[in-house]
C-alpha atoms as a PDB file:
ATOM      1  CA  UNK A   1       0.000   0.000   0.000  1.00  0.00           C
ATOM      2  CA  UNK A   2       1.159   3.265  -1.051  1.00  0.00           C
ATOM      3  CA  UNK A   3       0.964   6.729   1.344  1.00  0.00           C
ATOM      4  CA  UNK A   4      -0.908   9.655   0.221  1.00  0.00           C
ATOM      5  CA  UNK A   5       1.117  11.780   2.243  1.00  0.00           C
ATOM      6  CA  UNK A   6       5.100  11.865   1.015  1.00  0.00           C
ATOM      7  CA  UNK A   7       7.659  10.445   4.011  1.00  0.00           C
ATOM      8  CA  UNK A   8       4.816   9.111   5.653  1.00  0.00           C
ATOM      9  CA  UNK A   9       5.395   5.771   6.872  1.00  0.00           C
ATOM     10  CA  UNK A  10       3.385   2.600   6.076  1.00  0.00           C
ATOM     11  CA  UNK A  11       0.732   2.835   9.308  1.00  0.00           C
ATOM     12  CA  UNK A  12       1.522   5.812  10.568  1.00  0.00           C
ATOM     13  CA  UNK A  13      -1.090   7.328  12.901  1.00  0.00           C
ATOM     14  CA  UNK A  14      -3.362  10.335  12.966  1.00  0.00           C
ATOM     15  CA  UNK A  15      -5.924  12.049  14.704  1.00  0.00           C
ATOM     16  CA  UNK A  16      -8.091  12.463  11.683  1.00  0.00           C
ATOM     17  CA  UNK A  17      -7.277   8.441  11.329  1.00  0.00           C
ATOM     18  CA  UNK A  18      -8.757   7.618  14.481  1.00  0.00           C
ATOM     19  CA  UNK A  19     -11.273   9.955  14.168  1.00  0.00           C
ATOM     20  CA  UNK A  20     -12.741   8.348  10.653  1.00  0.00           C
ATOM     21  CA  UNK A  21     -12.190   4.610  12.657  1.00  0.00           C
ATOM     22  CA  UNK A  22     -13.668   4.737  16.204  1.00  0.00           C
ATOM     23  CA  UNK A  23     -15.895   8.092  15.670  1.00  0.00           C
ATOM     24  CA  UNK A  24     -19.455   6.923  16.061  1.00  0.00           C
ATOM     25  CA  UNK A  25     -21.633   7.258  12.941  1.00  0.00           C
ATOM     26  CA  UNK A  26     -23.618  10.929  14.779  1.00  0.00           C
ATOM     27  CA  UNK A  27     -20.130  12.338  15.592  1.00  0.00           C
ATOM     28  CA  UNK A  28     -18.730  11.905  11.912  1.00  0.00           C
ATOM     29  CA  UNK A  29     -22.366  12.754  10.176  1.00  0.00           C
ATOM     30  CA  UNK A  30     -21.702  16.670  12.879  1.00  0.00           C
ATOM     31  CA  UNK A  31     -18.293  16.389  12.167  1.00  0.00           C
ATOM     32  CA  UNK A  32     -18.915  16.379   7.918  1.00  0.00           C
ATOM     33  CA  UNK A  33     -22.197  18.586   8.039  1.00  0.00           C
ATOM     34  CA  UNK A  34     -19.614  21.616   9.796  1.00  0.00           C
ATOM     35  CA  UNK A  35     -16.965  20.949   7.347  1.00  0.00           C
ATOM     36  CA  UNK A  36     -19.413  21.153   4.198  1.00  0.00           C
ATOM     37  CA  UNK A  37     -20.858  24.204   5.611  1.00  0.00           C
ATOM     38  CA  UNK A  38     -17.546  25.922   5.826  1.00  0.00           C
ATOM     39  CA  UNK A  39     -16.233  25.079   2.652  1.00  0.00           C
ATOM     40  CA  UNK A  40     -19.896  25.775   1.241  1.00  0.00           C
ATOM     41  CA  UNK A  41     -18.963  29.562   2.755  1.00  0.00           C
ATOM     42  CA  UNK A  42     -15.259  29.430   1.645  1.00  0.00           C
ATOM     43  CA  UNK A  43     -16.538  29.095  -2.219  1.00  0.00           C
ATOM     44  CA  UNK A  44     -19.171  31.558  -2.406  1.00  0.00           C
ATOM     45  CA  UNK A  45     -16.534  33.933  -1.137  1.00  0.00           C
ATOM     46  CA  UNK A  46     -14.104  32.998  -3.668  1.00  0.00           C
ATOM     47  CA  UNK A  47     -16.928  33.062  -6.547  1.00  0.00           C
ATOM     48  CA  UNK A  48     -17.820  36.732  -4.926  1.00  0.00           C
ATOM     49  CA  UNK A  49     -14.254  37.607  -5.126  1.00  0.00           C
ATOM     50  CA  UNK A  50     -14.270  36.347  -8.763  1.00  0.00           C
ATOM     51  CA  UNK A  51     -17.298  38.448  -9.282  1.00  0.00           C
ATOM     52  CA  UNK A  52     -16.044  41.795  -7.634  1.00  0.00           C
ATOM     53  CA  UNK A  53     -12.751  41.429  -9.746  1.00  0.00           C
ATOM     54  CA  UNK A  54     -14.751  40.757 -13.267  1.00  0.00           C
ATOM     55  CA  UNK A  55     -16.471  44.405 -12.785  1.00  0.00           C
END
């Protein structure tokens, strides 16, 4: 198995790992729903931005 991450080594651990394997289903469903949201707000500032510059 290959790492995403470069110089990572082969089973290295994370919080985000553990997170995505012992997080119960309600904490990672919270978890995703506040992440979408903020990148949800994070684009429509860019495509304001985009917008703003344009005019």
């Amino acid at each position: 198995m290959t790492s995403i991450r470069p110089g990572a080594a082969k089973g290295a651990k994370s919080a985000f790992a553990d997170f995505i394997r012992n997080a119960k289903s309600e904490q990672k469903k919270r978890v995703y729903g506040e992440v979408l949201t903020e990148a949800t707000k994070q684009q429509n500032l860019v495509m304001m931005q985009a917008e703003t510059n344009r005019a």
